[in-house]
Protein backbone atom coordinates (compact mmCIF):
# COMPACT_ATOMS: atom_id res chain seq x y z
CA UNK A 1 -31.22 38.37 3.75
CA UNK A 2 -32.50 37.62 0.11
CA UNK A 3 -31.56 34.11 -1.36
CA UNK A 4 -29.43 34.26 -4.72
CA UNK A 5 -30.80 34.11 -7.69
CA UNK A 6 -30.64 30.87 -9.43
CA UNK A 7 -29.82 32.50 -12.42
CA UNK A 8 -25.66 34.03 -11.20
CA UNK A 9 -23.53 36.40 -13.19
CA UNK A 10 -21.88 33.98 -15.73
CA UNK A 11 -18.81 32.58 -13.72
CA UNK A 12 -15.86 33.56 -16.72
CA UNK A 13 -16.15 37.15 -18.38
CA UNK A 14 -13.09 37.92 -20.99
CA UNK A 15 -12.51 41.44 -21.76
CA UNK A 16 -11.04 43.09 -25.02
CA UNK A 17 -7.16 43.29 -23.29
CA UNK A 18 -7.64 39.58 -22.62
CA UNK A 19 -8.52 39.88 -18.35
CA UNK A 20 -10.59 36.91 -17.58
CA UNK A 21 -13.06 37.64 -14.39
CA UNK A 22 -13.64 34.90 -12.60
CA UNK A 23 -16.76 34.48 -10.45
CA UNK A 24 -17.07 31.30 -7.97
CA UNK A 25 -21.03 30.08 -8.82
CA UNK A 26 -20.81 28.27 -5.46
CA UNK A 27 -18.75 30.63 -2.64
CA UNK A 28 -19.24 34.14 -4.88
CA UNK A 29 -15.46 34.21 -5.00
CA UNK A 30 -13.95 36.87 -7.24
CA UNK A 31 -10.71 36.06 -9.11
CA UNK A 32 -8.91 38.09 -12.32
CA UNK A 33 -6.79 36.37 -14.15
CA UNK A 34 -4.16 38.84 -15.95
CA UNK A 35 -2.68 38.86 -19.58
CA UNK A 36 0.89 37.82 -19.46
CA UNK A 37 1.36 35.86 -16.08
CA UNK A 38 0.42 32.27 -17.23
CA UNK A 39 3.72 31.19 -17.90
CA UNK A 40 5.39 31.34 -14.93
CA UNK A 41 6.86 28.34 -13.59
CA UNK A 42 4.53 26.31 -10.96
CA UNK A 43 7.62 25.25 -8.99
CA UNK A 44 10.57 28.07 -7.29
CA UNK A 45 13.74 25.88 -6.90
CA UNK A 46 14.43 24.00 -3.78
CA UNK A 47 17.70 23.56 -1.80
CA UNK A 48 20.21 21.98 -3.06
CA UNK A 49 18.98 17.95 -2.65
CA UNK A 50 21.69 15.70 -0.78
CA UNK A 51 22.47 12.04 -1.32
CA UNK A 52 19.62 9.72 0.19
CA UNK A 53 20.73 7.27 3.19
CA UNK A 54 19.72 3.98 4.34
CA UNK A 55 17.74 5.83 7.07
CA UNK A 56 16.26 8.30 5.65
CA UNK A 57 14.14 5.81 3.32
CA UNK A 58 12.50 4.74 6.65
CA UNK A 59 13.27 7.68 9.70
CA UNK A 60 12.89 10.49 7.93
CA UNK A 61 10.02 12.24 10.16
CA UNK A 62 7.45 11.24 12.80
CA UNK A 63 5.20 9.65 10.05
CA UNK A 64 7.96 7.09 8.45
CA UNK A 65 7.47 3.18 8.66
CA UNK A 66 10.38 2.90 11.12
CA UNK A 67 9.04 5.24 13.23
CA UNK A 68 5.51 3.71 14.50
CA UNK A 69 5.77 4.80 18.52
CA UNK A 70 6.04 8.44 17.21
CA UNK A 71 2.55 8.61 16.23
CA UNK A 72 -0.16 8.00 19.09
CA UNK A 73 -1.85 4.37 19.26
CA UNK A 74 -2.95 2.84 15.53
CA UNK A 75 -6.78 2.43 14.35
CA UNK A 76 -6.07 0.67 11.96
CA UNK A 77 -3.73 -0.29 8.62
CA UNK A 78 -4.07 -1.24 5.25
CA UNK A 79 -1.64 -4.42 4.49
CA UNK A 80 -1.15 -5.41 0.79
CA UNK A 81 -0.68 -9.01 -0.23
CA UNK A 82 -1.48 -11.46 -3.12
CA UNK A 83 -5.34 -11.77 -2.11
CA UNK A 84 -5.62 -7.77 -2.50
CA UNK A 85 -5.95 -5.38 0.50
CA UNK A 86 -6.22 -6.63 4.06
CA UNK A 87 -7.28 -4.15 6.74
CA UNK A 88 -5.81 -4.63 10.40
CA UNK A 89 -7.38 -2.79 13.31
CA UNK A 90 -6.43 -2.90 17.24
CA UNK A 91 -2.80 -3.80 16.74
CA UNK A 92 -0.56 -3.77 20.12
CA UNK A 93 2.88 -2.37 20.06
CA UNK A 94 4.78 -5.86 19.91
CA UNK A 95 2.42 -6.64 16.77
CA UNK A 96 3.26 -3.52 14.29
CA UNK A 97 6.41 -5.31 13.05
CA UNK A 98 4.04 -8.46 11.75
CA UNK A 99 2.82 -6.42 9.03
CA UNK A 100 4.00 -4.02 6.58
CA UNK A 101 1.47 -0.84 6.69
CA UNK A 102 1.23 0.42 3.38
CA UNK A 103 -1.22 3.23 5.26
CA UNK A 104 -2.18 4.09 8.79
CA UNK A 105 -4.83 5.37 10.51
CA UNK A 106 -3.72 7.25 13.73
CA UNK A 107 -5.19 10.09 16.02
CA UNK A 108 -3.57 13.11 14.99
CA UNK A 109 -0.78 14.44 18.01
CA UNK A 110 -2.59 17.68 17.97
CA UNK A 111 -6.06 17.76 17.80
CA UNK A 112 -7.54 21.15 16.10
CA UNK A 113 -11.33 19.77 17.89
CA UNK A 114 -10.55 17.86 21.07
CA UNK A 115 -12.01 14.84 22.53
CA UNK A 116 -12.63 17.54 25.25
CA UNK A 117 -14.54 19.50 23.33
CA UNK A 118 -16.63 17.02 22.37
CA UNK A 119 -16.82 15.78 25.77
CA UNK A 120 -17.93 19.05 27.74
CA UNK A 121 -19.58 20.43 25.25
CA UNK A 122 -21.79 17.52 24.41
CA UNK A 123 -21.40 15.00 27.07
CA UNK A 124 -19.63 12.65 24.49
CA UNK A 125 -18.69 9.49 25.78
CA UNK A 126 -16.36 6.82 23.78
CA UNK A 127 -18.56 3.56 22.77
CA UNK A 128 -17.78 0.56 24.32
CA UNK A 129 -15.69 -0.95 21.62
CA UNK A 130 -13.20 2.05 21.74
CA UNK A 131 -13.21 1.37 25.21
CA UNK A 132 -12.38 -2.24 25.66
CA UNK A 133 -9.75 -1.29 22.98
CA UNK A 134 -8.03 1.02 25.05
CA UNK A 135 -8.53 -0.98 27.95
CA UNK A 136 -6.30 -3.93 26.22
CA UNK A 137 -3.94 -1.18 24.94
CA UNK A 138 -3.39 0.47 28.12
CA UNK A 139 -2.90 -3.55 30.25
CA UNK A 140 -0.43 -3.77 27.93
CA UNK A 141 3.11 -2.84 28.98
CA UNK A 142 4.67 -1.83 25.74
CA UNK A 143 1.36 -0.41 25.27
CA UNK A 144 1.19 1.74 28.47
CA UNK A 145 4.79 3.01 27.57
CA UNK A 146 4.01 4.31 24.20
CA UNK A 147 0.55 5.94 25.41
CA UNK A 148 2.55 7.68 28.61
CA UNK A 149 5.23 8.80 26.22
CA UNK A 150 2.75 10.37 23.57
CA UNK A 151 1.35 12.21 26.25
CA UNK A 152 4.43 13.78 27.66
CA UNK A 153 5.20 14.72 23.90
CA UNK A 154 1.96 16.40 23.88
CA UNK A 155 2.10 18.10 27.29
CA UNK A 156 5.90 19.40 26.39
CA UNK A 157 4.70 21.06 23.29
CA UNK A 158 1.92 23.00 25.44
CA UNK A 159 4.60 24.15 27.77
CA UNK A 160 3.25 21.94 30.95
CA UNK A 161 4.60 19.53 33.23
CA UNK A 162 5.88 16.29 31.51
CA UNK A 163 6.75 15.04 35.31
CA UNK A 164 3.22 13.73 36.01
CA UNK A 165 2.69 10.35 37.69
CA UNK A 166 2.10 7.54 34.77
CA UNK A 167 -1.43 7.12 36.52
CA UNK A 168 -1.95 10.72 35.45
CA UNK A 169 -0.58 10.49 32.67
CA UNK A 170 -3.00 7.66 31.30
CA UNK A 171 -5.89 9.60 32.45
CA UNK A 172 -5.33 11.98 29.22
CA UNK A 173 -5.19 9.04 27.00
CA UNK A 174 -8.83 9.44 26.15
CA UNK A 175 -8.25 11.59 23.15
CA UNK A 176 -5.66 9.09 21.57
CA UNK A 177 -8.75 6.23 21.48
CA UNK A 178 -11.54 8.39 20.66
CA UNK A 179 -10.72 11.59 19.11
CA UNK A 180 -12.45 13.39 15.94
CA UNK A 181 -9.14 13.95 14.00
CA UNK A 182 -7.46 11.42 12.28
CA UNK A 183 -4.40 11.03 10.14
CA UNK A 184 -4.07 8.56 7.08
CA UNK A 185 -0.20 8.13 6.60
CA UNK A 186 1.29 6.40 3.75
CA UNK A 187 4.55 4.27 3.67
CA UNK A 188 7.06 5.79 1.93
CA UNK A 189 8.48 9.43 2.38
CA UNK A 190 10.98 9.09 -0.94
CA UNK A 191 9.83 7.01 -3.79
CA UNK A 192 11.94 3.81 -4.09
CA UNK A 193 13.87 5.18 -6.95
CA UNK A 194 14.86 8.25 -5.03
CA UNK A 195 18.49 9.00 -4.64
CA UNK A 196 18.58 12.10 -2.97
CA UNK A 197 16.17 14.54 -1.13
CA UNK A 198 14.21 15.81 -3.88
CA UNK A 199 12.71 12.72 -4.93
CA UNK A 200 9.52 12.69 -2.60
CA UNK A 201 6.78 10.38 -2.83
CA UNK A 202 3.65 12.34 -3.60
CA UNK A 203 0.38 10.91 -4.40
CA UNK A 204 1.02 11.13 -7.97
CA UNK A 205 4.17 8.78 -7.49
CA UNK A 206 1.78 5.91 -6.01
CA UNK A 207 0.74 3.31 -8.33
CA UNK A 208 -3.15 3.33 -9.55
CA UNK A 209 -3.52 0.55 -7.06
CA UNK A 210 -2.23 2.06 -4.02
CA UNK A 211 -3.69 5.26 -4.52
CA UNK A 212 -6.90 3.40 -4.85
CA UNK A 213 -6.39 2.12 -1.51
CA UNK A 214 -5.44 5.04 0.26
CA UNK A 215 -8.43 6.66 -1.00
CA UNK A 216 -10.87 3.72 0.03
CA UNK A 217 -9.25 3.11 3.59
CA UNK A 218 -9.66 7.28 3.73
CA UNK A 219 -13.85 7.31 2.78
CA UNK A 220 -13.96 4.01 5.43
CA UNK A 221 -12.07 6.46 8.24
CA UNK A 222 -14.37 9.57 7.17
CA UNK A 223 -17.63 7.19 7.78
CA UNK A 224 -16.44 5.67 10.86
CA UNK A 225 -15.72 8.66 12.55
CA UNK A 226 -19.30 9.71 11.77
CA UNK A 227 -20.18 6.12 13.18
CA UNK A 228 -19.24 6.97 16.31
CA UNK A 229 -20.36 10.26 17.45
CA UNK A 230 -23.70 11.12 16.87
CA UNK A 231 -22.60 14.51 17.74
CA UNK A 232 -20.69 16.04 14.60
CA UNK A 233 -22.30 17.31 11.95
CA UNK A 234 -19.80 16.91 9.02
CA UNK A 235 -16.52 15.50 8.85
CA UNK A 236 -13.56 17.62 6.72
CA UNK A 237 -11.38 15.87 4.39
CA UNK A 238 -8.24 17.04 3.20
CA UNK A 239 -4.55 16.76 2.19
CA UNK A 240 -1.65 19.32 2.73
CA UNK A 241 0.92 18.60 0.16
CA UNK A 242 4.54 20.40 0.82
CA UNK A 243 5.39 23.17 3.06
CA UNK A 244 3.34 25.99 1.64
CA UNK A 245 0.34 24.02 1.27
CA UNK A 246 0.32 23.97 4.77
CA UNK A 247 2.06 20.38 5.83
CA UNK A 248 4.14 19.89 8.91
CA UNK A 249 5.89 16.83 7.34
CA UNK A 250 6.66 16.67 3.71
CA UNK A 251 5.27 13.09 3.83
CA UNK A 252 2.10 11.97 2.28
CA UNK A 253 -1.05 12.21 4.38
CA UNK A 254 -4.59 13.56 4.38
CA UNK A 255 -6.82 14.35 7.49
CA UNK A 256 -10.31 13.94 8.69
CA UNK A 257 -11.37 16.06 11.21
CA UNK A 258 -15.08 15.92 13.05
CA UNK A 259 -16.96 18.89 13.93
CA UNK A 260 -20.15 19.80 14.95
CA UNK A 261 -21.21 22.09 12.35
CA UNK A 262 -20.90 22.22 8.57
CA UNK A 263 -18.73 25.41 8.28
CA UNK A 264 -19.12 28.43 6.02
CA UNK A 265 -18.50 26.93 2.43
CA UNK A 266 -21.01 24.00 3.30
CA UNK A 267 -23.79 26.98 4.10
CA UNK A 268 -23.30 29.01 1.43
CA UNK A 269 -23.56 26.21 -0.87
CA UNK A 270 -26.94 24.55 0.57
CA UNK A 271 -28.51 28.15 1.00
CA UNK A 272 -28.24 28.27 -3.08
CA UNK A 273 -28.99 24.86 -3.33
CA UNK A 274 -32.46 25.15 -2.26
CA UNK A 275 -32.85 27.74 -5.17
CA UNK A 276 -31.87 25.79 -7.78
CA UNK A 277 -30.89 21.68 -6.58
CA UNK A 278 -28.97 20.81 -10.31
CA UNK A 279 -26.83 23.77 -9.67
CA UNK A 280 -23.49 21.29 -9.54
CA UNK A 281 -24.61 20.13 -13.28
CA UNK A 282 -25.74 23.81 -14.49
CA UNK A 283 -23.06 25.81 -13.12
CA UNK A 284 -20.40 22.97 -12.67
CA UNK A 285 -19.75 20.45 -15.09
CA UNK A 286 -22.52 21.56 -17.96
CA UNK A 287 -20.80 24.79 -17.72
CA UNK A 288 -16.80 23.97 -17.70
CA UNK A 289 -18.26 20.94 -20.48
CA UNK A 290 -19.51 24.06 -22.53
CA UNK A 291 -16.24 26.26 -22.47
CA UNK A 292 -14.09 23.31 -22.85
CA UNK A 293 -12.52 23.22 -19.76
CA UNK A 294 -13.19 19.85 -19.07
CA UNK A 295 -9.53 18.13 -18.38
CA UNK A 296 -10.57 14.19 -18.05
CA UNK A 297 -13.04 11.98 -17.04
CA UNK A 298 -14.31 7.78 -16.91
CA UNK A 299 -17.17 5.81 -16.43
CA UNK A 300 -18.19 7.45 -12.75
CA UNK A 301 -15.49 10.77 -12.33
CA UNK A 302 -15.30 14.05 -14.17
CA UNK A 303 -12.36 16.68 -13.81
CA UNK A 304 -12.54 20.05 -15.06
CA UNK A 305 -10.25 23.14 -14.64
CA UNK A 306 -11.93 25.16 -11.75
CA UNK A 307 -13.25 28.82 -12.15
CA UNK A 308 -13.51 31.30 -9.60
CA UNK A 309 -11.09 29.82 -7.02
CA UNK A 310 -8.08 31.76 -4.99
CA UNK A 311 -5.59 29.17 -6.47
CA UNK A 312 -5.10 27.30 -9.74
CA UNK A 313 -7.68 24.55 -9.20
CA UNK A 314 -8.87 21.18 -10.66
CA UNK A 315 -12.52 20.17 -9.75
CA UNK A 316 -12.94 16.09 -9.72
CA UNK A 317 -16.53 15.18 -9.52
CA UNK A 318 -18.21 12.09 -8.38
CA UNK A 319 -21.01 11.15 -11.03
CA UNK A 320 -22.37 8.88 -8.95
CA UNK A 321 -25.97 8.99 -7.18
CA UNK A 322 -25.02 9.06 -3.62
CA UNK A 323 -23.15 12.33 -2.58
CA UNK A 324 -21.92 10.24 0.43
CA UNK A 325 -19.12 8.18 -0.64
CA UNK A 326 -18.83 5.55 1.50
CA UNK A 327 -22.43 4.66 0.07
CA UNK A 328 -20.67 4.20 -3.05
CA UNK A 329 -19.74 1.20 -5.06
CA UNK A 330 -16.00 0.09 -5.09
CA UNK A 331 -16.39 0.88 -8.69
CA UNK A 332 -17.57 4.52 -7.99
CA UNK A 333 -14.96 4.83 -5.64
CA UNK A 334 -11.93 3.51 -7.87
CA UNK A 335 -12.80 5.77 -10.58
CA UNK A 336 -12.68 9.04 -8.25
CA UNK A 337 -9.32 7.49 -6.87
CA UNK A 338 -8.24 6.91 -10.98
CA UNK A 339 -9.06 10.47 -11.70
CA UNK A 340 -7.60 12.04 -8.55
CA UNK A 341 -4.29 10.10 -9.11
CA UNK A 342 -3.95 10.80 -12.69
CA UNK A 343 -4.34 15.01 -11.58
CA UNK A 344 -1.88 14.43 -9.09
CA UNK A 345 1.04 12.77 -11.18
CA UNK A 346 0.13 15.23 -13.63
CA UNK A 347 0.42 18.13 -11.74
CA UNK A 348 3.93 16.83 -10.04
CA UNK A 349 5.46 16.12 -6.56
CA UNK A 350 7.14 19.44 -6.65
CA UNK A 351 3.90 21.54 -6.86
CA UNK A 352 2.23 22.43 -3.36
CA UNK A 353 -1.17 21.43 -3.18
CA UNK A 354 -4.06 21.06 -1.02
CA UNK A 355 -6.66 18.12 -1.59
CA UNK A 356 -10.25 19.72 -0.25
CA UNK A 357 -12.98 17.03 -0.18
CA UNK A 358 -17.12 17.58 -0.06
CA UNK A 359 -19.66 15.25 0.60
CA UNK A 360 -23.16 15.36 1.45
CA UNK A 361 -23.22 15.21 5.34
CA UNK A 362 -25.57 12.61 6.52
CA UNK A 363 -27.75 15.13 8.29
CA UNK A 364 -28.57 17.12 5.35
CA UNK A 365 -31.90 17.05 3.27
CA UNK A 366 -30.62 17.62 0.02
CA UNK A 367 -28.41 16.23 -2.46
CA UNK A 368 -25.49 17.44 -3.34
CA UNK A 369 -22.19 15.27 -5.26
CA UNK A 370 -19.03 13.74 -3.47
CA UNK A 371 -15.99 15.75 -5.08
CA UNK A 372 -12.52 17.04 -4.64
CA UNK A 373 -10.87 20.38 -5.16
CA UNK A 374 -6.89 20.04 -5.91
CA UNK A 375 -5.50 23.24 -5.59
CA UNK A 376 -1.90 24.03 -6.50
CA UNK A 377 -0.49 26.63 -3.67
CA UNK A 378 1.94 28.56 -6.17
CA UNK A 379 1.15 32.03 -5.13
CA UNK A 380 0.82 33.86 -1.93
CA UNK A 381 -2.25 36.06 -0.87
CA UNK A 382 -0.79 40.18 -0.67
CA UNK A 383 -2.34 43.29 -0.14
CA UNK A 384 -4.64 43.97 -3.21
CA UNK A 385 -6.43 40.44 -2.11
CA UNK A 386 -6.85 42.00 1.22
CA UNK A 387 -7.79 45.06 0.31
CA UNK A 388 -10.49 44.10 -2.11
CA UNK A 389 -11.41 40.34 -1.59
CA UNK A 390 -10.14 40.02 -5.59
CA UNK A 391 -7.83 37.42 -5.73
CA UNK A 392 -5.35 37.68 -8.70
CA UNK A 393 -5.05 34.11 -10.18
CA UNK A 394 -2.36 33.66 -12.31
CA UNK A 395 -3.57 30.62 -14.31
CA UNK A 396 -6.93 30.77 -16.43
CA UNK A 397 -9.04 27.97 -16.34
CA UNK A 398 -8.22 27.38 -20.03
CA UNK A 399 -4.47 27.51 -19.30
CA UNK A 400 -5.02 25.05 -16.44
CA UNK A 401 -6.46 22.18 -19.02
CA UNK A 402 -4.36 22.84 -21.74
CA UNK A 403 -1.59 21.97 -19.40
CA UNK A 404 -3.12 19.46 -17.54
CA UNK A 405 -4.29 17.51 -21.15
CA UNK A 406 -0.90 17.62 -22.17
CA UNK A 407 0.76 16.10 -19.17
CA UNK A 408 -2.05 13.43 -18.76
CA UNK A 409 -1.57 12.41 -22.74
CA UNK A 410 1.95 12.12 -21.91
CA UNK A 411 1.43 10.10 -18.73
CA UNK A 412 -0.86 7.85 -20.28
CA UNK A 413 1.16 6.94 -23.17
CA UNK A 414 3.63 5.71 -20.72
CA UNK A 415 1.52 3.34 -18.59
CA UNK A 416 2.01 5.53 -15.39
CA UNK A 417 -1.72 6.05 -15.01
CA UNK A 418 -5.20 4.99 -15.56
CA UNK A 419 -5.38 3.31 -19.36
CA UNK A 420 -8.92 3.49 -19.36
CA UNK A 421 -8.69 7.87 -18.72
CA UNK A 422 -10.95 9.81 -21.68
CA UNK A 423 -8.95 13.20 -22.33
CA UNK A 424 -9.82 17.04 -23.28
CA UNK A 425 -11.70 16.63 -26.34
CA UNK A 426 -11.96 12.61 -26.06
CA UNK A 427 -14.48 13.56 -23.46
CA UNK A 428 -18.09 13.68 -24.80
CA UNK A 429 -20.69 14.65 -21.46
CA UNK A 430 -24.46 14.27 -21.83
CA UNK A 431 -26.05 17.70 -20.47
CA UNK A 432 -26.31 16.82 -16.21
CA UNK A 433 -24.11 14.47 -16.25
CA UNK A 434 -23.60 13.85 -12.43
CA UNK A 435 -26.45 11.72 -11.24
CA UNK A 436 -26.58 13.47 -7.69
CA UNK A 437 -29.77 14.65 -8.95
CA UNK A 438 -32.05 13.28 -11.74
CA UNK A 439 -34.46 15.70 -13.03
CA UNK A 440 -37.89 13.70 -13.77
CA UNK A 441 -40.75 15.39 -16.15
């Protein structure tokens, strides 16, 4: 098998009848965008919303504040107060009602990579702090309760016996100490204004503080999970936003998940990496900077409407030097959260999305940026996709920033996000702008 050239069909071809071909520099991912389908509305209408009570603000679903038994034993939370963010880890049942969580870390319920699979497969073993902490988890009572109950939720849902002994039934508690996937939950399921059932809290409806926090207490999960097993290869970062976007609950959460290889989007992109290493500035940013797609950007982020992907698609781009984040500053890291926010109060709580974060996994030898893909889920895959792996898009990249620079002028004007954001054509790049790699004479 040949490596690609590093010279790849230009990614956006416009024909005379106004088709734009879309071509994915990174994945090879066809997309048409056709004349006459921009318009549409993003959002279909939802059923008819009913009048908010008292407990749904707080018991809404197994992820709500009122609700912290549901999920299996907390890694940690991120408390706010007047000397900024405090992070609490190894809590006991008894001591969850001390603090208000503004987000959680918990194992996820249902693991998509076990702690079994990481166990027989590699001879995985939990390290000795995860150990001691399940130790004082499990010696205490409340403690023991809530671990035996997760675990007969867990077995019920796989159709076995939910009658075992409790002695067998803490013998499966390994996975809720030192599994590979993780869920970061947020507080609130409505926003505080809400009134009735429509009036979710999304990421966009956080303030620029919180959201800065959730994405900070998300990079520390994603490195600590790395931390402690020498075993996986990458870790995947994500958020499903709404129903169609894939999301059991429709409250706010992203997952990390561990595995032990770097999947197929990772391999494509290194194997035309080694061709050509500034490929992220060439056929990236420089690019999108070129045909004025570029939506917003600050001192260490860039955002540009995405080419070449199966959904409507905003590309936010570290331009810091490390491609891992948690080696960033807390600078670096703010501005990616600013940016990130700002695309998803502009895009709206109503749209489906999915959040899909890359990094450069600590085992690789190149360099490669830290950014996020938001994708808005508002069509579904049918036969012509199928048939010829051409995915009809029905936003063009250009209609995807002129909407986006509208909404994020508005926003701005209004205080609701980031004062400091450059927009559309306030946004002057220098040629390679992302510092991932820094081409020397």
């Amino acid at each position: 098998m040949s490596l690609p050239s590093s010279a790849p069909p230009p990614p956006l071809t416009t024909l005379a009848d106004g088709t734009i071909k879309q071509l994915n520099p990174f994945s090879g991912t066809e997309v048409w965008t056709v004349p006459g389908r921009g318009n549409r509305p993003l959002t279909t209408p939802s059923p008819l919303p009913r009048p908010l009570t008292a407990a749904d603000r707080t018991a809404s679903c197994a992820f709500c504040e009122s609700t912290p038994l549901a999920t299996p034993p907390e890694k940690a939370r991120l408390v706010g107060g007047k000397r900024g963010w405090e992070l609490l880890t190894d809590l006991l049942p008894g001591q969850l009602e001390e603090s208000r969580a503004e987000f959680r870390r918990v194992p996820n319920l249902f693991e998509i990579v076990s702690y079994e699979y990481w166990s027989l497969n590699y001879g995985f073993r939990m390290d000795r702090d995860t150990r001691d902490r399940q130790a004082r988890y499990l010696a205490d009572p409340a403690g023991r309760a809530h671990v035996a109950d997760i675990v007969r939720t867990w077995l019920a849902a796989s159709g076995q016996d939910t009658g075992l002994p409790e002695r067998e039934l803490l013998a499966c508690s390994d996975r809720y100490f030192a599994g590979g996937h993780d869920v970061v939950i947020a507080r609130r399921h409505y926003t505080d204004q809400a009134t009735d059932t429509s009036q979710l809290a999304s990421a966009g409806t956080l303030t620029q503080e919180e959201h800065r926090g959730f994405t900070s207490f998300t990079v520390a999960a994603m490195h600590d999970l790395y931390a402690r097993n020498r075993y996986a290869r990458y870790v995947v970062a994500f958020q499903n936003w709404l129903a169609p976007a894939g999301a059991s609950f429709d409250h706010l959460h992203k997952q990390l998940v561990a595995i032990d290889e770097y999947g197929t989007q990772v391999e494509q992109e290194i194997m035309r990496l080694r061709v050509n290493p500034n490929m992220y500035n060439e056929w990236g940013v420089d690019y999108a900077h070129r045909h004025n797609l570029v939506v917003a950007a600050n001192d260490h982020a860039v955002c540009f409407a995405g080419f070449g992907h199966r959904y409507p698609t905003l590309e936010i781009y570290s331009r810091s030097g490390s491609g891992r984040p948690w080696e960033q500053s807390p600078a670096e890291i703010a501005d990616m959260s600013d940016l990130l926010h700002a695309c998803h109060a502009a895009t709206g709580a109503a749209v489906p999305c999915n959040e899909e974060w890359h990094h450069r996994p600590p085992g690789l030898d190149l360099e490669m940026p830290w950014r996020i893909n938001l994708k808005w889920r508002v069509s579904t895959l049918a036969g012509f996709e199928g048939s010829t792996r051409i995915y009809v898009n029905t936003l063009s990249p250009g209609n995807i920033r002129s909407r986006m620079v509208a909404a994020l002028t508005r926003l701005r004007e209004s205080g609701k996000i980031s004062a400091d954001l450059r927009i559309g054509a306030e946004c002057d790049l220098p040629p390679n702008a992302l510092a991932y790699h820094l081409i020397t004479g």
